[in-house]
Protein backbone atom coordinates (compact mmCIF):
# COMPACT_ATOMS: atom_id res chain seq x y z
CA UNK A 1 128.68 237.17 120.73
CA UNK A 2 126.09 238.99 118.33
CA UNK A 3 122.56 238.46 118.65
CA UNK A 4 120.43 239.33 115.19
CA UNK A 5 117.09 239.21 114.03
CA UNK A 6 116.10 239.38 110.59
CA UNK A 7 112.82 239.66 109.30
CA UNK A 8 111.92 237.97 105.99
CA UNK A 9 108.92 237.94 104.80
CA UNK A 10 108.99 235.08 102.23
CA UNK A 11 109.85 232.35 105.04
CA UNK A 12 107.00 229.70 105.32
CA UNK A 13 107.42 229.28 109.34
CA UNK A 14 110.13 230.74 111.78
CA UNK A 15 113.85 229.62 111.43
CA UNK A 16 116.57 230.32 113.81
CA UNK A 17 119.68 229.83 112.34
CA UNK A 18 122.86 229.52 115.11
CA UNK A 19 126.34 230.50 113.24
CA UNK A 20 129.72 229.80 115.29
CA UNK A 21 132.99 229.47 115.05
CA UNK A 22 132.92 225.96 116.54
CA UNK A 23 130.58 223.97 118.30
CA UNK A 24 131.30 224.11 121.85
CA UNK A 25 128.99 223.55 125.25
CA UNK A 26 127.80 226.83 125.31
CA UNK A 27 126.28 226.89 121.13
CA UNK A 28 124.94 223.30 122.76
CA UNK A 29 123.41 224.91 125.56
CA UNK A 30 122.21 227.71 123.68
CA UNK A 31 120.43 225.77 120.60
CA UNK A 32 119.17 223.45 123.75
CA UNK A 33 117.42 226.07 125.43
CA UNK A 34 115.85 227.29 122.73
CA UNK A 35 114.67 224.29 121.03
CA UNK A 36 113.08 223.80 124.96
CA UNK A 37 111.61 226.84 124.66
CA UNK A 38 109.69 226.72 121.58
CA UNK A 39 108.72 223.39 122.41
CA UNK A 40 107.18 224.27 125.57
CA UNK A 41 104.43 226.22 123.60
CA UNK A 42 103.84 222.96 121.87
CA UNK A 43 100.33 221.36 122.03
CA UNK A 44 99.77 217.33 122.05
CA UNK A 45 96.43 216.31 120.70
CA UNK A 46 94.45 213.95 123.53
CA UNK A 47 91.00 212.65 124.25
CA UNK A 48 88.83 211.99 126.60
CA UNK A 49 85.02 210.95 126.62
CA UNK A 50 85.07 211.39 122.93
CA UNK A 51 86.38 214.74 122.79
CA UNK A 52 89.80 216.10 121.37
CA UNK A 53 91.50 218.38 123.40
CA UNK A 54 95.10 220.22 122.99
CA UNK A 55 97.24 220.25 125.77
CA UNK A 56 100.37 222.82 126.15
CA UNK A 57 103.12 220.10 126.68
CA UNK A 58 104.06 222.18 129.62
CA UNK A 59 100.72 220.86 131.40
CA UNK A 60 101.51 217.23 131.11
CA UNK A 61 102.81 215.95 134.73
CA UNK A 62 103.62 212.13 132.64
CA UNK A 63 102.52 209.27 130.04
CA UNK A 64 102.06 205.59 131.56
CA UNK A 65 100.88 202.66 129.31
CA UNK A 66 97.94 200.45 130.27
CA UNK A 67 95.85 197.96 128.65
CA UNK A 68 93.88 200.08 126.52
CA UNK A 69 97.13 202.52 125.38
CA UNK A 70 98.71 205.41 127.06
CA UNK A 71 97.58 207.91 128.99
CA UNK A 72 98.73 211.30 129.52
CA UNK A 73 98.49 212.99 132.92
CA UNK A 74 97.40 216.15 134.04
CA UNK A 75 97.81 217.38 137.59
CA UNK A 76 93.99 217.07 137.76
CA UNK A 77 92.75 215.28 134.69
CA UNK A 78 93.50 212.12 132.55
CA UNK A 79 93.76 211.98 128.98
CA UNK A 80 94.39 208.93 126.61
CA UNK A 81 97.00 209.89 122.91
CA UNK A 82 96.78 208.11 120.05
CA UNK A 83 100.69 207.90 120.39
CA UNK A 84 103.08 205.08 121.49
CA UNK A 85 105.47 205.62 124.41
CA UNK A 86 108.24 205.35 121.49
CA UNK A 87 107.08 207.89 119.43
CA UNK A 88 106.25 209.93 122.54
CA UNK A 89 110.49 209.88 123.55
CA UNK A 90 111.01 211.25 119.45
CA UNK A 91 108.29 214.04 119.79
CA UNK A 92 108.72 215.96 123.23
CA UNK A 93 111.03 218.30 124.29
CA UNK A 94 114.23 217.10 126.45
CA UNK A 95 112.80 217.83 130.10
CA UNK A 96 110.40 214.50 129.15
CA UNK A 97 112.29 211.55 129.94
CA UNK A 98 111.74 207.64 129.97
CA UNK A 99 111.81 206.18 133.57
CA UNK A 100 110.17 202.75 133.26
CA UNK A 101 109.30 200.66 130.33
CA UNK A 102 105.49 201.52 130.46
CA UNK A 103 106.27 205.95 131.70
CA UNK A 104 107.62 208.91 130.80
CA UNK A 105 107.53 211.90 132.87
CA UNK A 106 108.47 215.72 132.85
CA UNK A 107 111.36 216.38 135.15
CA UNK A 108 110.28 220.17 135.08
CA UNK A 109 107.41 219.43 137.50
CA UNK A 110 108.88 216.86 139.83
CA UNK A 111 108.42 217.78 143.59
CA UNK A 112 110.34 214.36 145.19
CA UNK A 113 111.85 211.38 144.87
CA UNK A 114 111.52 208.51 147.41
CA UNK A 115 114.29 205.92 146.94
CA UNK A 116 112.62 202.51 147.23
CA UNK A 117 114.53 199.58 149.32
CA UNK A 118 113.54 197.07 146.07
CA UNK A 119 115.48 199.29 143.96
CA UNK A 120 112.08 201.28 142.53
CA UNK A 121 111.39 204.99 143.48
CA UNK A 122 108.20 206.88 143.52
CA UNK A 123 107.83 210.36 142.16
CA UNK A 124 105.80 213.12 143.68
CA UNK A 125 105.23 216.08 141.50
CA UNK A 126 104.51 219.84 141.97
CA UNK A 127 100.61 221.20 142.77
CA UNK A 128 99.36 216.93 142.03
CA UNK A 129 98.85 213.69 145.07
CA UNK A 130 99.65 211.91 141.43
CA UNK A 131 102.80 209.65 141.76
CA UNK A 132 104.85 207.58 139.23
CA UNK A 133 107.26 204.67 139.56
CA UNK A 134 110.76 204.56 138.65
CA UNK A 135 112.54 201.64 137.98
CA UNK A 136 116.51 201.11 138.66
CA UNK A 137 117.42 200.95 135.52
CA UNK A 138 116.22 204.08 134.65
CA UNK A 139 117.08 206.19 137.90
CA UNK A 140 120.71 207.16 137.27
CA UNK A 141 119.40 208.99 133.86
CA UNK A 142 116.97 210.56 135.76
CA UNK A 143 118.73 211.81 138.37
CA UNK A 144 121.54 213.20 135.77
CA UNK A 145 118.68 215.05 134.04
CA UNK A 146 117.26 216.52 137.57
CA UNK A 147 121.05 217.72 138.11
CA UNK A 148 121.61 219.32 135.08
CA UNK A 149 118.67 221.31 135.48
CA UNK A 150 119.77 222.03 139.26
CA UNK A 151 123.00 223.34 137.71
CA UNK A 152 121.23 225.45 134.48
CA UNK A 153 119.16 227.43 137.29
CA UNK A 154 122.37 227.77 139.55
CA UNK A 155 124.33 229.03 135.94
CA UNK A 156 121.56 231.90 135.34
CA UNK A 157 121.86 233.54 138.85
């Protein structure tokens, strides 16, 4: 495999163009990693107290709806977004993933999981006492997209 980088000076933004014989899992992988890469740096626009601010994506624990929209959590703070929980799925980067109707969370900071006898869980995350529910129906994705991280970290060592 060959690894270039050309410099043009007439591109409006960045473009990273992957050429291959075929598209196999590791081109997947590859254009995966760094489409998560570049969106890590991304910023979401939130308020609070009648102030914008821009959070780095990478910051954001999860979203939950309530009555007056959705709010975006911070290990320490919470923010409201203008956004939907729908548009929300579309915009962020693939280690944000739907686990209830009303949240969305980022498996990249998620400390533990305590399986719920009713069928619900309850997730802990890393350096926050904040928690989130889990419904059934969305656990098995969620605990496909915890393994496949597991394995991507076991792959690079």
């Amino acid at each position: 495999m060959k690894i270039k980088i050309e410099i043009d000076e007439a591109l409006a933004e960045e473009e990273i163009v992957i050429r291959c014989k075929s598209l196999n899992e590791d081109v997947i992988s590859i254009q995966k990693r760094i489409t998560d890469a570049v969106n890590s740096r991304m910023q979401l626009e939130v308020s609070k107290d009648d102030k914008e601010y821009y959070l780095i994506i990478d910051e954001i624990l999860f979203f939950e709806t309530d009555a007056n929209g959705v709010v975006v959590h911070t290990a320490t703070q919470m923010y409201e977004t203008k956004h939907k929980l729908y548009e929300l799925e579309d915009l962020l980067p693939g280690n944000f993933i739907r686990v209830s109707k009303s949240s969305i969370l980022n498996s990249a900071k998620v400390r533990a999981i305590h399986k719920n006898i009713t069928g619900a869980s309850e997730v802990e995350f890393v350096g926050s006492n904040k928690k989130v529910f889990v419904s059934r129906n969305y656990f098995k994705v969620l605990m496909a997209k915890l393994e496949e991280k597991r394995l991507m970290k076991y792959e690079k060592k």
